[in-house]
C-alpha atoms as a PDB file:
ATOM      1  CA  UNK A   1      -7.261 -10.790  -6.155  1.00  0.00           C
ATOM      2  CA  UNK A   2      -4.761 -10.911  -3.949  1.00  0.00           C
ATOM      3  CA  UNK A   3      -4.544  -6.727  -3.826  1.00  0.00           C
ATOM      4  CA  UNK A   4      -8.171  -6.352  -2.722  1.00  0.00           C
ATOM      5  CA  UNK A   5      -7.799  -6.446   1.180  1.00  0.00           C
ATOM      6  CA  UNK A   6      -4.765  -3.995   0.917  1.00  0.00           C
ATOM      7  CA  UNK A   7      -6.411  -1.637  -1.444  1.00  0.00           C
ATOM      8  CA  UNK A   8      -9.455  -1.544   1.000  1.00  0.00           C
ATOM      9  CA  UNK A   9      -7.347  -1.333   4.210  1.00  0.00           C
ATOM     10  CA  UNK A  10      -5.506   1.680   2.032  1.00  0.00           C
ATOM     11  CA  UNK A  11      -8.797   3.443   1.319  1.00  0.00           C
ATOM     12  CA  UNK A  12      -9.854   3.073   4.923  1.00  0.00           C
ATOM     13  CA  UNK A  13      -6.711   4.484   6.104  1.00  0.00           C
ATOM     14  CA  UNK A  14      -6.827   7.247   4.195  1.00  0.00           C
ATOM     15  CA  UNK A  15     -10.267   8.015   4.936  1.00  0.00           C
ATOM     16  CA  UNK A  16      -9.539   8.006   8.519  1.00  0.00           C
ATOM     17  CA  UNK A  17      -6.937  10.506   8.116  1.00  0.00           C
ATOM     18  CA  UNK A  18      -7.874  13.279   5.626  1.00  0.00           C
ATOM     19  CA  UNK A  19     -10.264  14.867   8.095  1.00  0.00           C
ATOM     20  CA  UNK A  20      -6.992  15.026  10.944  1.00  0.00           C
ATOM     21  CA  UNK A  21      -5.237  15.973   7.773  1.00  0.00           C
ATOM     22  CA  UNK A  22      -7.918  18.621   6.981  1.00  0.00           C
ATOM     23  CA  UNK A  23      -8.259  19.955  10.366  1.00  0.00           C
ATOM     24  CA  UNK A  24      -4.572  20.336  11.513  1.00  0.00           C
ATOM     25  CA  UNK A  25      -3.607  23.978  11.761  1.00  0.00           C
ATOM     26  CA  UNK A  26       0.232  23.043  13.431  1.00  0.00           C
ATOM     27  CA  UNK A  27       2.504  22.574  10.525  1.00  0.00           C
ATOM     28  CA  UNK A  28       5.062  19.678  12.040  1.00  0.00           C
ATOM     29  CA  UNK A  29       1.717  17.415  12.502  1.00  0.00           C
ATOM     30  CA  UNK A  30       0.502  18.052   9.667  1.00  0.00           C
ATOM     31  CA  UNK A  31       3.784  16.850   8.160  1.00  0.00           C
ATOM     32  CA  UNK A  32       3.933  14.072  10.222  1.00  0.00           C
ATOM     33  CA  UNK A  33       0.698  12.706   8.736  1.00  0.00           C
ATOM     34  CA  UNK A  34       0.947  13.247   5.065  1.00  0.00           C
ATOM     35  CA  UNK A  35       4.681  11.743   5.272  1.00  0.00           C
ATOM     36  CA  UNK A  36       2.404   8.784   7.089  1.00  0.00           C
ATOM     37  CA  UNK A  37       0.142   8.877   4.436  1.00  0.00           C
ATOM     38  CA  UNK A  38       2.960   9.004   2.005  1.00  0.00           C
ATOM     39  CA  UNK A  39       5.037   6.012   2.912  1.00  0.00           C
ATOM     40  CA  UNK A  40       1.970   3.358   3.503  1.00  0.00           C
ATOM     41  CA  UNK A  41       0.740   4.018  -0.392  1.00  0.00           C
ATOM     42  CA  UNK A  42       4.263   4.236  -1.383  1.00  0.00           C
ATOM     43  CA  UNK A  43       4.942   0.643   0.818  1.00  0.00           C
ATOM     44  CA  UNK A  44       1.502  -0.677  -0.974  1.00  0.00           C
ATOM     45  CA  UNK A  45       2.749   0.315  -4.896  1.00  0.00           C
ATOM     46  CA  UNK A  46       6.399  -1.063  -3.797  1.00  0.00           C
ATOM     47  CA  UNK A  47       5.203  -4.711  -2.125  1.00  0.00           C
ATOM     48  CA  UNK A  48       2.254  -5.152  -5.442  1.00  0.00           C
ATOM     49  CA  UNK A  49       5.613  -4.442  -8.017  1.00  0.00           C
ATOM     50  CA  UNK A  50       7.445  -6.719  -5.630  1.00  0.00           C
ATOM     51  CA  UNK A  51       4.862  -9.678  -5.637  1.00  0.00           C
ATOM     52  CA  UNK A  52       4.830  -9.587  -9.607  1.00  0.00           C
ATOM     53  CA  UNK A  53       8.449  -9.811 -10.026  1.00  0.00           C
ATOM     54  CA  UNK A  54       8.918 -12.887  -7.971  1.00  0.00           C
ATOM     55  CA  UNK A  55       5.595 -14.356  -9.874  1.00  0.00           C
ATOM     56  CA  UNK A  56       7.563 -13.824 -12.527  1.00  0.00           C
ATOM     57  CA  UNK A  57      10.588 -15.503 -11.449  1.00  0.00           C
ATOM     58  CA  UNK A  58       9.246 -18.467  -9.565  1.00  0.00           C
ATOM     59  CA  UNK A  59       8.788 -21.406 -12.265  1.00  0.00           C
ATOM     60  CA  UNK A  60       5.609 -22.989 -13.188  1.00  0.00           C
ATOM     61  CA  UNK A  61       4.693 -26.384 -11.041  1.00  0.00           C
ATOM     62  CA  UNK A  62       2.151 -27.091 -13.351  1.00  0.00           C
ATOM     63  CA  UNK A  63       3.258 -27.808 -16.454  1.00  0.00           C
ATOM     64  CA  UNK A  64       6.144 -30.349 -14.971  1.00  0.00           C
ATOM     65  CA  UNK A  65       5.024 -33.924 -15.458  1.00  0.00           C
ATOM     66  CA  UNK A  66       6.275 -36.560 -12.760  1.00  0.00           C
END
């Protein structure tokens, strides 16, 4: 649940880029934008594998009894 504002901001920054992407004919910009491209959905996979390992690790409140 948490995911859905990042995947959307994700798909809307990718849509605003694939038509620069498209369009580009100089090869150093067009680098410069896929690499762009490249590191924000690699950032997004990373930070979603990150969030579920310290889920993992953080103990469970709820099921202590005071």
């Amino acid at each position: 649940m948490k995911q859905i504002p990042a995947i959307i901001s994700m798909v809307l920054l990718v849509a605003f880029l694939v038509p620069y992407i498209w369009k580009i004919t100089e090869f150093p910009l067009l680098v410069l934008l896929v690499f762009g491209v490249f590191l924000a959905i690699y950032d997004f996979y990373v930070s979603g594998k990150k969030a579920a390992q310290r889920a993992e690790q953080q103990p469970s409140y709820k099921s202590e009894s005071t």
